[in-house]
PDB file of N, CA and C in Angstrom:
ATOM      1  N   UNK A   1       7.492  21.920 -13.998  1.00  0.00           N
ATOM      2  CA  UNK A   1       7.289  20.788 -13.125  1.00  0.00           C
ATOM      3  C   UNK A   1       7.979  20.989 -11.786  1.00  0.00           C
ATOM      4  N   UNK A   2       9.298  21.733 -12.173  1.00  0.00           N
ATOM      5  CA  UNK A   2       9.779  21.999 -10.558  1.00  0.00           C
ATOM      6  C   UNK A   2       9.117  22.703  -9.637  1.00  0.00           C
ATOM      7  N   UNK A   3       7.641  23.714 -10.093  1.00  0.00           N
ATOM      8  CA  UNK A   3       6.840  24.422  -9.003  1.00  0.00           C
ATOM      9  C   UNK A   3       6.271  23.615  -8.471  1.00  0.00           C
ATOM     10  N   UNK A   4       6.237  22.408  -8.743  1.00  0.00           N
ATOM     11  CA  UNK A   4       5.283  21.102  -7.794  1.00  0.00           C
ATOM     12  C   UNK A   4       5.559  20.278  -6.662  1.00  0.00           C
ATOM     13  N   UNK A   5       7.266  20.863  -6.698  1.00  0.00           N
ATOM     14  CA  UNK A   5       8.453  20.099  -5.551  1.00  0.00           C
ATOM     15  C   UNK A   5       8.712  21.821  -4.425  1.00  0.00           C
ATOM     16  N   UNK A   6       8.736  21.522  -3.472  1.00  0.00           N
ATOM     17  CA  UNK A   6       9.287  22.541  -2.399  1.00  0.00           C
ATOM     18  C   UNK A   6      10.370  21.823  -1.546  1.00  0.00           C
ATOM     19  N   UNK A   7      11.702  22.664  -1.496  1.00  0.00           N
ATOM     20  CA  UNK A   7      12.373  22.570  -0.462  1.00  0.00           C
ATOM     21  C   UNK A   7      12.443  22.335   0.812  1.00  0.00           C
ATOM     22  N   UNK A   8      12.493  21.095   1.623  1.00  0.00           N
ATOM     23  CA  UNK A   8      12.516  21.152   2.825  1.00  0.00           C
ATOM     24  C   UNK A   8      13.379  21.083   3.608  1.00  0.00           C
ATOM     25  N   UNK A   9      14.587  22.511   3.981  1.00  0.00           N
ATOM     26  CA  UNK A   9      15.300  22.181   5.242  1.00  0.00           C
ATOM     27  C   UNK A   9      15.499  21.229   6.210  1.00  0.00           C
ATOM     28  N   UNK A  10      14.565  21.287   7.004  1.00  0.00           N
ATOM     29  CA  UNK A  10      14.245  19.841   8.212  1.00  0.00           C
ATOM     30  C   UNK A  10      14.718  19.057   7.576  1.00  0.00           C
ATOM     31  N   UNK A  11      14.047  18.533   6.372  1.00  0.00           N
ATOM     32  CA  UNK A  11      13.836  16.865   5.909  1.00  0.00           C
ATOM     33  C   UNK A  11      15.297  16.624   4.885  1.00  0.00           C
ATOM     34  N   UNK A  12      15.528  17.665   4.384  1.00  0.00           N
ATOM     35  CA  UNK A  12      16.886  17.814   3.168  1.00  0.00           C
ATOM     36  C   UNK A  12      16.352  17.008   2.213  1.00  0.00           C
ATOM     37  N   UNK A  13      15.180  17.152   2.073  1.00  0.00           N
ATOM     38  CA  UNK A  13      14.529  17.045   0.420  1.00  0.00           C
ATOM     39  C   UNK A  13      13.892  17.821  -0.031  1.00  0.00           C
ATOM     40  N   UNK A  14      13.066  17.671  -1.664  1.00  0.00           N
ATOM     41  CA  UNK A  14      12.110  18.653  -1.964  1.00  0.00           C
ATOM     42  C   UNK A  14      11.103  17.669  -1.495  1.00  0.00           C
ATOM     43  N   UNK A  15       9.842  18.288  -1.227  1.00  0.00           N
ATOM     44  CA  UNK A  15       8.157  17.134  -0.979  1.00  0.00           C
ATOM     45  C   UNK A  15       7.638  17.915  -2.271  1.00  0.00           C
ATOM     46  N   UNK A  16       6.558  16.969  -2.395  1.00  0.00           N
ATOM     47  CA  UNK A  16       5.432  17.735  -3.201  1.00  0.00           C
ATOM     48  C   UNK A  16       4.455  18.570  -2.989  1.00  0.00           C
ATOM     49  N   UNK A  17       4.139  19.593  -3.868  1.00  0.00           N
ATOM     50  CA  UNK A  17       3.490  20.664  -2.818  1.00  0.00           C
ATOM     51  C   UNK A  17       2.683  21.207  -4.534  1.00  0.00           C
ATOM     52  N   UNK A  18       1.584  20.421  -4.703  1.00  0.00           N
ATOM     53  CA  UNK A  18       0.981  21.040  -5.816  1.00  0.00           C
ATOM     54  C   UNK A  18       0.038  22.026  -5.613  1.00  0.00           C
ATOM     55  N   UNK A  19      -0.359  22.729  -6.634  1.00  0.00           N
ATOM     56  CA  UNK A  19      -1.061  23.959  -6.436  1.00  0.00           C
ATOM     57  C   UNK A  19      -2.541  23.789  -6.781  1.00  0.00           C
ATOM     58  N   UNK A  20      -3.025  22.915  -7.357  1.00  0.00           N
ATOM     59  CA  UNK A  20      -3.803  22.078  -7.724  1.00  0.00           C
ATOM     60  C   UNK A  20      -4.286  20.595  -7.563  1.00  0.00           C
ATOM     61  N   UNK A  21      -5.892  20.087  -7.714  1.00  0.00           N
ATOM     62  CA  UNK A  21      -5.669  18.650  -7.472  1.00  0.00           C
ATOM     63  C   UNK A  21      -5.431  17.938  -7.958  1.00  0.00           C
ATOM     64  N   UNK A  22      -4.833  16.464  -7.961  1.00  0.00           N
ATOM     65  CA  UNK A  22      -3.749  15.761  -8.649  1.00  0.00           C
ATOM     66  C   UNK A  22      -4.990  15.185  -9.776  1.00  0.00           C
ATOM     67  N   UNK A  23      -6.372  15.259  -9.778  1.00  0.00           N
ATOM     68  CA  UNK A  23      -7.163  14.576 -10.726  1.00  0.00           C
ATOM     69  C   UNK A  23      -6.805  16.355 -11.997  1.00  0.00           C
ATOM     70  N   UNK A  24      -6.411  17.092 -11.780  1.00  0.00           N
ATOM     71  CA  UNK A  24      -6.713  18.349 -12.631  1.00  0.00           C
ATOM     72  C   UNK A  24      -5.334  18.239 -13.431  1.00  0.00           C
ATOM     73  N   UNK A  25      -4.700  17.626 -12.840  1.00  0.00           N
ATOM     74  CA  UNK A  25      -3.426  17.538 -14.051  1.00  0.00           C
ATOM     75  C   UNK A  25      -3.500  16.383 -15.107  1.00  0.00           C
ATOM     76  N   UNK A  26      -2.882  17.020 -15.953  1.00  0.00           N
ATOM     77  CA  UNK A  26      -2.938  16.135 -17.531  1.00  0.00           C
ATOM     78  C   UNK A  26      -1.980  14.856 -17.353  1.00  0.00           C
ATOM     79  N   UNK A  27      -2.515  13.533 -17.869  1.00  0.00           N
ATOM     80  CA  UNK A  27      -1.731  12.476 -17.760  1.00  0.00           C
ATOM     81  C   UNK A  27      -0.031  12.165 -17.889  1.00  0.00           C
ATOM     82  N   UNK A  28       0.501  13.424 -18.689  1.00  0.00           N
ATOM     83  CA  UNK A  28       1.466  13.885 -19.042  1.00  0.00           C
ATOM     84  C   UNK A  28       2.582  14.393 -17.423  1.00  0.00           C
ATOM     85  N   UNK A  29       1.198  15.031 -17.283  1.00  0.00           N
ATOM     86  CA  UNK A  29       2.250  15.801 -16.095  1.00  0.00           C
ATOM     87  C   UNK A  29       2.339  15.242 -15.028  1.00  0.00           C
ATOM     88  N   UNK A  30       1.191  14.452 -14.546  1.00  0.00           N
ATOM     89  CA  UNK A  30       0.888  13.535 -13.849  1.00  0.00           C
ATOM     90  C   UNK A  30       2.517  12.418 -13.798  1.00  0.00           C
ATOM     91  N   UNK A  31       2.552  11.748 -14.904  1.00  0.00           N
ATOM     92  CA  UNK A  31       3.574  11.223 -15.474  1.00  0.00           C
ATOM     93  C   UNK A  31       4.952  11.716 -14.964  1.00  0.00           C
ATOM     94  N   UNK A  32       5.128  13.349 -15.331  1.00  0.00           N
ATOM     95  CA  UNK A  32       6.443  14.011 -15.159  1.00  0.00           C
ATOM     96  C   UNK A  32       6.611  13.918 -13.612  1.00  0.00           C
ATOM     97  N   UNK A  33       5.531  14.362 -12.706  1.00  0.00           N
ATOM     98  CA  UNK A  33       5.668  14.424 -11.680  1.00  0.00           C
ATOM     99  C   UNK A  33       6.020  13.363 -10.854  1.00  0.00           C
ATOM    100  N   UNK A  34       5.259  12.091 -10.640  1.00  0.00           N
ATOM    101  CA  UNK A  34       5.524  10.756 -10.282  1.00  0.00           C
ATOM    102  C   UNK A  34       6.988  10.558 -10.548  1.00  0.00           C
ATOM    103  N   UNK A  35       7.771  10.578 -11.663  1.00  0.00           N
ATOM    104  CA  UNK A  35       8.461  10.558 -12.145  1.00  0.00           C
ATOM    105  C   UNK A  35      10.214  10.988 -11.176  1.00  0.00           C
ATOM    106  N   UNK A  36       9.981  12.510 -11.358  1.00  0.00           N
ATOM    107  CA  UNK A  36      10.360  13.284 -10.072  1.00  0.00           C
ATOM    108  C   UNK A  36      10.443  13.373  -8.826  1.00  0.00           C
ATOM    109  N   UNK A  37       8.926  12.910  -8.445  1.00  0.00           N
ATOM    110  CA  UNK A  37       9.082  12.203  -6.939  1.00  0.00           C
ATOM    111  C   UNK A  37       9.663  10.781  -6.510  1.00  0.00           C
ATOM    112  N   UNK A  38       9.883  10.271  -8.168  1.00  0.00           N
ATOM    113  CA  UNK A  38      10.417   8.894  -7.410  1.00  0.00           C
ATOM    114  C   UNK A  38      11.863   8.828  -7.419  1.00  0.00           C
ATOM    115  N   UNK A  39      12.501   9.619  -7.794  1.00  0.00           N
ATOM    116  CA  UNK A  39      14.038   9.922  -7.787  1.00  0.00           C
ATOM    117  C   UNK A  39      14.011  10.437  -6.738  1.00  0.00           C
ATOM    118  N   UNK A  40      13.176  11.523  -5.831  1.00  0.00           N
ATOM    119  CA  UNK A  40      13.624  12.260  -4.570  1.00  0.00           C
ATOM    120  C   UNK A  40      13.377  11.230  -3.902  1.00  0.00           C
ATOM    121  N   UNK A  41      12.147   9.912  -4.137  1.00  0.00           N
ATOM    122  CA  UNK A  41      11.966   9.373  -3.123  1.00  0.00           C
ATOM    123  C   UNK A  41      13.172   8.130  -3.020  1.00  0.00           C
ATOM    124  N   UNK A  42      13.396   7.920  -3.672  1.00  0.00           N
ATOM    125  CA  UNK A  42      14.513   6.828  -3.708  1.00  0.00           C
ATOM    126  C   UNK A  42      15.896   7.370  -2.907  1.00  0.00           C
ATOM    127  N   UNK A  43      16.314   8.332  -2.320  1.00  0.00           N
ATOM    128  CA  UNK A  43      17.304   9.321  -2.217  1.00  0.00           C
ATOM    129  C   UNK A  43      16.598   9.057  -0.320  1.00  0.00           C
ATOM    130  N   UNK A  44      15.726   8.674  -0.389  1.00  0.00           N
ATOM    131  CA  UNK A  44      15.306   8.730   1.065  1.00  0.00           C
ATOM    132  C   UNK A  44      15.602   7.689   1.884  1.00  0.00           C
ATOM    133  N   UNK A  45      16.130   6.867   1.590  1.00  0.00           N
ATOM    134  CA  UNK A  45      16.951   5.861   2.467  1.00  0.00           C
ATOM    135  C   UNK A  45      18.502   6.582   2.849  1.00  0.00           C
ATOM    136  N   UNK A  46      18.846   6.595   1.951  1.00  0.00           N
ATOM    137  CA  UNK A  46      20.126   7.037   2.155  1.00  0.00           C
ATOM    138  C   UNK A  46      20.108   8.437   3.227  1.00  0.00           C
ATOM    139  N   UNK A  47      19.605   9.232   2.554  1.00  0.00           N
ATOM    140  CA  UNK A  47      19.219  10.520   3.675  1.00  0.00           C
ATOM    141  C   UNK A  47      18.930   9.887   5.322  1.00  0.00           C
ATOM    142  N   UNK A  48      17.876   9.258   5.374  1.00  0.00           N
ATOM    143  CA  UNK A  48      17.926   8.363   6.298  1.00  0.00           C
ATOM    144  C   UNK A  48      19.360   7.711   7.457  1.00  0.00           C
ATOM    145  N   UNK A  49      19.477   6.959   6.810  1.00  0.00           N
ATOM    146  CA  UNK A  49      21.223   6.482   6.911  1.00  0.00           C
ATOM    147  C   UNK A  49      22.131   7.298   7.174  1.00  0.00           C
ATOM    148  N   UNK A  50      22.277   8.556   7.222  1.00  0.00           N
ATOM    149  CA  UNK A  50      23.186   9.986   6.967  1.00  0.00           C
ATOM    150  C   UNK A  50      23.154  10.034   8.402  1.00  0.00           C
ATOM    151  N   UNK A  51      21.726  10.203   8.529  1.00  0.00           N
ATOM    152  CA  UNK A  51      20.589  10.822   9.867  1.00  0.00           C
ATOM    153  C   UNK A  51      21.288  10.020  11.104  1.00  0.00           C
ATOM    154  N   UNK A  52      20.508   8.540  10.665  1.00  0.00           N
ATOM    155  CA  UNK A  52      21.390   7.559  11.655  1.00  0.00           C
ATOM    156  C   UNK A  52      22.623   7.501  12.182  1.00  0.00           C
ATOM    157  N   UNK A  53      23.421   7.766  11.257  1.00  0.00           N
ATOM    158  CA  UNK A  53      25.092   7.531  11.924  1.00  0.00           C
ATOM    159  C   UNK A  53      25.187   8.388  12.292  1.00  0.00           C
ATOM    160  N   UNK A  54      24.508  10.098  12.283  1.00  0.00           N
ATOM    161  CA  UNK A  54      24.780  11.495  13.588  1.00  0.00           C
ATOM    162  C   UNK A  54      24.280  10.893  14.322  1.00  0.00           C
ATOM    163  N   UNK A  55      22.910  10.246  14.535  1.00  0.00           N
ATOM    164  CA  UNK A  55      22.770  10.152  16.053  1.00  0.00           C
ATOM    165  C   UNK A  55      23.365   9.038  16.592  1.00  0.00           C
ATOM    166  N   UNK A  56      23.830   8.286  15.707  1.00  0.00           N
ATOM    167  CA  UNK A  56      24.752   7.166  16.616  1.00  0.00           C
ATOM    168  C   UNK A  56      26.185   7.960  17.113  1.00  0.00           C
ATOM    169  N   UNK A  57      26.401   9.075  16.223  1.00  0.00           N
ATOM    170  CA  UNK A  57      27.469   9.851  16.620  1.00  0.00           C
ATOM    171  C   UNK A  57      27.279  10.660  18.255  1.00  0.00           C
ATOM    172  N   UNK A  58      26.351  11.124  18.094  1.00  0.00           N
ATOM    173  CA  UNK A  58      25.665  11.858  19.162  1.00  0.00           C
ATOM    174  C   UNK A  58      25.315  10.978  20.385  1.00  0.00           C
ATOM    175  N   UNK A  59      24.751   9.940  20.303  1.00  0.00           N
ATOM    176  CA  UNK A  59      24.599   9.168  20.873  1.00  0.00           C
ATOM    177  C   UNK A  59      26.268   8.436  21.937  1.00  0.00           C
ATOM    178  N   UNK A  60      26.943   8.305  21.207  1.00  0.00           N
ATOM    179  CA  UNK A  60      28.172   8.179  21.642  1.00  0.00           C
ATOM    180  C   UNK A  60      28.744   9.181  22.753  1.00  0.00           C
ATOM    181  N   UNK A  61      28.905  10.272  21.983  1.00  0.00           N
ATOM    182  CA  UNK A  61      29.019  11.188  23.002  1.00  0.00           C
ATOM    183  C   UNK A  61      28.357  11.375  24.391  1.00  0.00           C
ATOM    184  N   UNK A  62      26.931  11.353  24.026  1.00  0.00           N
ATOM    185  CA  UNK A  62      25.771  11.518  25.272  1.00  0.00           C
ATOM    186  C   UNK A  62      26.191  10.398  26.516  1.00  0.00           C
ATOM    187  N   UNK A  63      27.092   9.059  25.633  1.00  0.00           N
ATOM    188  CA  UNK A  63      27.155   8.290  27.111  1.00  0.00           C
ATOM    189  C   UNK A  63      28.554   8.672  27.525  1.00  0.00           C
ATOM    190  N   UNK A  64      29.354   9.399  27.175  1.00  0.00           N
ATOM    191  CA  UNK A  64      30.560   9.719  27.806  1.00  0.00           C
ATOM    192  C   UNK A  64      30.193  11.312  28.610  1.00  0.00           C
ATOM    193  N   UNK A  65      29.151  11.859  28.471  1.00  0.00           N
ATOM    194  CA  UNK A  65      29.145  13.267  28.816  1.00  0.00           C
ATOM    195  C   UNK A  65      28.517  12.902  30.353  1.00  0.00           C
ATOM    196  N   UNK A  66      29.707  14.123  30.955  1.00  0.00           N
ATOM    197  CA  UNK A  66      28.975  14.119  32.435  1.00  0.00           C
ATOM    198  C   UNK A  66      28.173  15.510  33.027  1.00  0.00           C
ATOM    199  N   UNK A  67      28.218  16.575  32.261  1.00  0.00           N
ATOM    200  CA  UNK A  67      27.573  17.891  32.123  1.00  0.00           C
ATOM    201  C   UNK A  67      26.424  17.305  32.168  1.00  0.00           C
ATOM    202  N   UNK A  68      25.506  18.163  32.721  1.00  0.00           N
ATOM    203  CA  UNK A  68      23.971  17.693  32.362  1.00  0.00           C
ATOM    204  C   UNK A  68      23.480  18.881  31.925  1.00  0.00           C
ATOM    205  N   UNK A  69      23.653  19.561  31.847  1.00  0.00           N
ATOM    206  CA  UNK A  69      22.966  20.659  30.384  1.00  0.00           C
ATOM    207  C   UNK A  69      23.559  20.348  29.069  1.00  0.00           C
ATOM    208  N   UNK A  70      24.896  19.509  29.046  1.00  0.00           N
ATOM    209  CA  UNK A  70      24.883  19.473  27.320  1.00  0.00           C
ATOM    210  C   UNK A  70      24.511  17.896  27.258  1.00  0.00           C
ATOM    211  N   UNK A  71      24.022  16.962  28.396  1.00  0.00           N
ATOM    212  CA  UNK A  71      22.997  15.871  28.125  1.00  0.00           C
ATOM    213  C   UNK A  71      22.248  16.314  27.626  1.00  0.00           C
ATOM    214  N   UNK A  72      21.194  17.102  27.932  1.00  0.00           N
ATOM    215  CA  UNK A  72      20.019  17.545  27.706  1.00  0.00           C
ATOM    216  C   UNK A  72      20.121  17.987  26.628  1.00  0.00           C
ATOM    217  N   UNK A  73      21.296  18.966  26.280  1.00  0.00           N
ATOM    218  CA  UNK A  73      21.436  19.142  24.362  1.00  0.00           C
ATOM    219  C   UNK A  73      21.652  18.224  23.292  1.00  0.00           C
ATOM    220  N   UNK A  74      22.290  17.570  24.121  1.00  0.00           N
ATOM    221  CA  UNK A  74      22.461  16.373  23.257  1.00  0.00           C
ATOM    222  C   UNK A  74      21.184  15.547  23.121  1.00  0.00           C
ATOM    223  N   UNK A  75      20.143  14.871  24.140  1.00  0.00           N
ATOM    224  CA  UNK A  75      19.137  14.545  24.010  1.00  0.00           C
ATOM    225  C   UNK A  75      18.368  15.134  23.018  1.00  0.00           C
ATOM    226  N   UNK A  76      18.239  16.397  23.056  1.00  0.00           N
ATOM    227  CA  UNK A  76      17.356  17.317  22.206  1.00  0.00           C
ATOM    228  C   UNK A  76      17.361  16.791  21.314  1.00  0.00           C
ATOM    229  N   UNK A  77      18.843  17.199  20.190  1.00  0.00           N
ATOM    230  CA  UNK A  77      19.758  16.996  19.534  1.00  0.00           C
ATOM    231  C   UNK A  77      19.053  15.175  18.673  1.00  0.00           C
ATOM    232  N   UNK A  78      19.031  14.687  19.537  1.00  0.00           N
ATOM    233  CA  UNK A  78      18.970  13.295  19.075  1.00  0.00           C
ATOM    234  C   UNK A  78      17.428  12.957  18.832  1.00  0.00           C
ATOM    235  N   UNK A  79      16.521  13.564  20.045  1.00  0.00           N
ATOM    236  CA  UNK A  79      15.404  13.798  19.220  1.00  0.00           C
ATOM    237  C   UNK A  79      14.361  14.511  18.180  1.00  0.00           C
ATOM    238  N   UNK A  80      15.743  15.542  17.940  1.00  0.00           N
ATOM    239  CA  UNK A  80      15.276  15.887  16.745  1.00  0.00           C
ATOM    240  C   UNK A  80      15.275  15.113  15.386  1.00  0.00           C
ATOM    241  N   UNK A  81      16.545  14.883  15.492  1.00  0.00           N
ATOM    242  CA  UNK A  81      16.754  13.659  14.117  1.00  0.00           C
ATOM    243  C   UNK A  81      16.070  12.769  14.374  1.00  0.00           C
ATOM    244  N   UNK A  82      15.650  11.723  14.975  1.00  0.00           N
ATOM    245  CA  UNK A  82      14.829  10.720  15.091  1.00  0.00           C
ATOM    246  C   UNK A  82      13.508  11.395  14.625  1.00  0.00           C
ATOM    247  N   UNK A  83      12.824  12.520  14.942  1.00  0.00           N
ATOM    248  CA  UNK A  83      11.698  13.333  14.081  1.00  0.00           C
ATOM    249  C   UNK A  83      12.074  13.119  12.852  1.00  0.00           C
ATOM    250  N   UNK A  84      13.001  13.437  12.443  1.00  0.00           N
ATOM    251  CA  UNK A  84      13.145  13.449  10.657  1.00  0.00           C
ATOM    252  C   UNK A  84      12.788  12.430  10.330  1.00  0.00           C
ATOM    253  N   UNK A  85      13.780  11.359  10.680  1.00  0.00           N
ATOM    254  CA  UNK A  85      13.815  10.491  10.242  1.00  0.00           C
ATOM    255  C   UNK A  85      12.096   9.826  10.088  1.00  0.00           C
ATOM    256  N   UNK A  86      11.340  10.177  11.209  1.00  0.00           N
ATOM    257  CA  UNK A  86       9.870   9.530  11.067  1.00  0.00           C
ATOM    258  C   UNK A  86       9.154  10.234  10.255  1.00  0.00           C
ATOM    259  N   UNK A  87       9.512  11.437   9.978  1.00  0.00           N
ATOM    260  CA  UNK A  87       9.035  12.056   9.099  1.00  0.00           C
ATOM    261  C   UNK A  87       9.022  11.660   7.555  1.00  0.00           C
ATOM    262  N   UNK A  88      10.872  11.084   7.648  1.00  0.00           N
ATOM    263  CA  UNK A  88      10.982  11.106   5.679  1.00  0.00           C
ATOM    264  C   UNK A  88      10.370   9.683   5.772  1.00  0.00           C
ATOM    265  N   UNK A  89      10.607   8.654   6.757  1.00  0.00           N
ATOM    266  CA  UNK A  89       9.440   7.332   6.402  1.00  0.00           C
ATOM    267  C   UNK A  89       8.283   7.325   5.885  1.00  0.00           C
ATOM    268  N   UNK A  90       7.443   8.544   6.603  1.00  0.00           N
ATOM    269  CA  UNK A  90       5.984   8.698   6.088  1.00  0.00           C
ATOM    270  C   UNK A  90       6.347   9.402   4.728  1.00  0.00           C
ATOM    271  N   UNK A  91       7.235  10.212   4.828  1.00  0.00           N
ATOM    272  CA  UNK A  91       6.800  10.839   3.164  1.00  0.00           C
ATOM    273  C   UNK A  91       7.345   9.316   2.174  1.00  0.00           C
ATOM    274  N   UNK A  92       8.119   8.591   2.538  1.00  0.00           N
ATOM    275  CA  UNK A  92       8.845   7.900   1.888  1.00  0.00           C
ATOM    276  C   UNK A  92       7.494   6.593   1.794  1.00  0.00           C
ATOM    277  N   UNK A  93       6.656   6.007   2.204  1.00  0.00           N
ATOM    278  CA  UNK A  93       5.747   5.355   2.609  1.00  0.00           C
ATOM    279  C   UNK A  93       4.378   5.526   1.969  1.00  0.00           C
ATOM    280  N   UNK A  94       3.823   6.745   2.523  1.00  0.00           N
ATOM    281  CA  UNK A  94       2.770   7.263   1.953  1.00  0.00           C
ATOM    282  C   UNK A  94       2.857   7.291   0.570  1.00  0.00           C
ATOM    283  N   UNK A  95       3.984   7.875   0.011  1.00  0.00           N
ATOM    284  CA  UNK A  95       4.079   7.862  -1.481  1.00  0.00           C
ATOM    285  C   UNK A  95       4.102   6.932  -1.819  1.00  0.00           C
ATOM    286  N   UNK A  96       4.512   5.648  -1.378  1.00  0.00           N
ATOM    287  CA  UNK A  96       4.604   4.490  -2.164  1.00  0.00           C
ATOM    288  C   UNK A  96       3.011   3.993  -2.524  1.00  0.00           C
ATOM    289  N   UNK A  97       2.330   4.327  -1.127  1.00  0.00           N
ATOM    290  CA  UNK A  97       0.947   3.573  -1.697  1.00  0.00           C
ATOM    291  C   UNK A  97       0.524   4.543  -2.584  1.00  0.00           C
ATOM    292  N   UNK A  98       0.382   5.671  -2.808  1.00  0.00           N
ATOM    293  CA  UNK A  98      -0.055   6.638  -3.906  1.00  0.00           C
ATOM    294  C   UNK A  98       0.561   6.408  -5.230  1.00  0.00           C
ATOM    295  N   UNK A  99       1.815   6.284  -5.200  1.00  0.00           N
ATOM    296  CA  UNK A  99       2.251   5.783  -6.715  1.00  0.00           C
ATOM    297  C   UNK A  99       1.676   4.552  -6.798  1.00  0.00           C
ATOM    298  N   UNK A 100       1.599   3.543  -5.859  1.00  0.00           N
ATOM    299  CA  UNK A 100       1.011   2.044  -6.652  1.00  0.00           C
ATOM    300  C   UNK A 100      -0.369   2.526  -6.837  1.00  0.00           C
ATOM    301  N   UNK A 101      -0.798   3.065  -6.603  1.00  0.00           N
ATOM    302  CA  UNK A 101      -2.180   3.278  -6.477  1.00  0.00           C
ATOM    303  C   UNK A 101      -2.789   3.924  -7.854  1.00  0.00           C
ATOM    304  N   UNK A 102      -1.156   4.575  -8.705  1.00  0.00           N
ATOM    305  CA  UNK A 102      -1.972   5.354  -9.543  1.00  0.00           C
ATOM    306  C   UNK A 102      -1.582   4.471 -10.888  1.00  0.00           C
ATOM    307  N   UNK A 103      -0.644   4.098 -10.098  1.00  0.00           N
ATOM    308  CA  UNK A 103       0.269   3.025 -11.730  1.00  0.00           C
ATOM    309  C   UNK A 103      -1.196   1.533 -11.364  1.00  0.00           C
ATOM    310  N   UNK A 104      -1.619   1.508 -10.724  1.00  0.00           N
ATOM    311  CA  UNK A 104      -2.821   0.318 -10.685  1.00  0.00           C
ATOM    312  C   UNK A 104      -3.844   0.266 -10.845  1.00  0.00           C
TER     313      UNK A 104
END
């Protein structure tokens, strides 16, 4: 069941990444999997929250900095995490309507 989860750096979770379509798996595994994703997905607020207080960290900094090349890093910096963060929403989101969808 763990070949169905992949590691994601960026995001600091596993996503799902099946090798097959989700009608070809057995109700069982179907089961295991949902299962699995809803523990990673539950873990996604908090990850979230982690995210937030660097860039409020970062953010802090950026208004005391008077360099303007490490503004600009710092900007970067801050919009990168804000990517994540929109990122793990949708994974965090999307899945929700797919699990209600399958438990309904």
């Amino acid at each position: 069941m763990q070949n169905n989860f992949v590691w994601d750096d960026r995001l600091g979770i596993s996503v799902p990444d099946l090798n097959k379509p989700w009608e070809t798996f057995d109700k069982s595994s179907q089961a295991a999997i949902l299962l699995h994703w809803e523990k990673i997905r539950g873990t996604i607020p908090d990850r979230i929250g982690k995210i937030e207080k660097h860039i409020n960290e970062l953010q802090d900094q950026l208004s005391l900095e008077e360099n303007f090349e490490r503004s600009c890093e710092l900007n970067y910096k801050i919009a990168s995490l804000a990517s994540v963060i929109n990122d793990l929403w949708l994974w965090y989101r999307l899945n929700q309507n797919i699990t209600s969808k399958i438990h309904g």
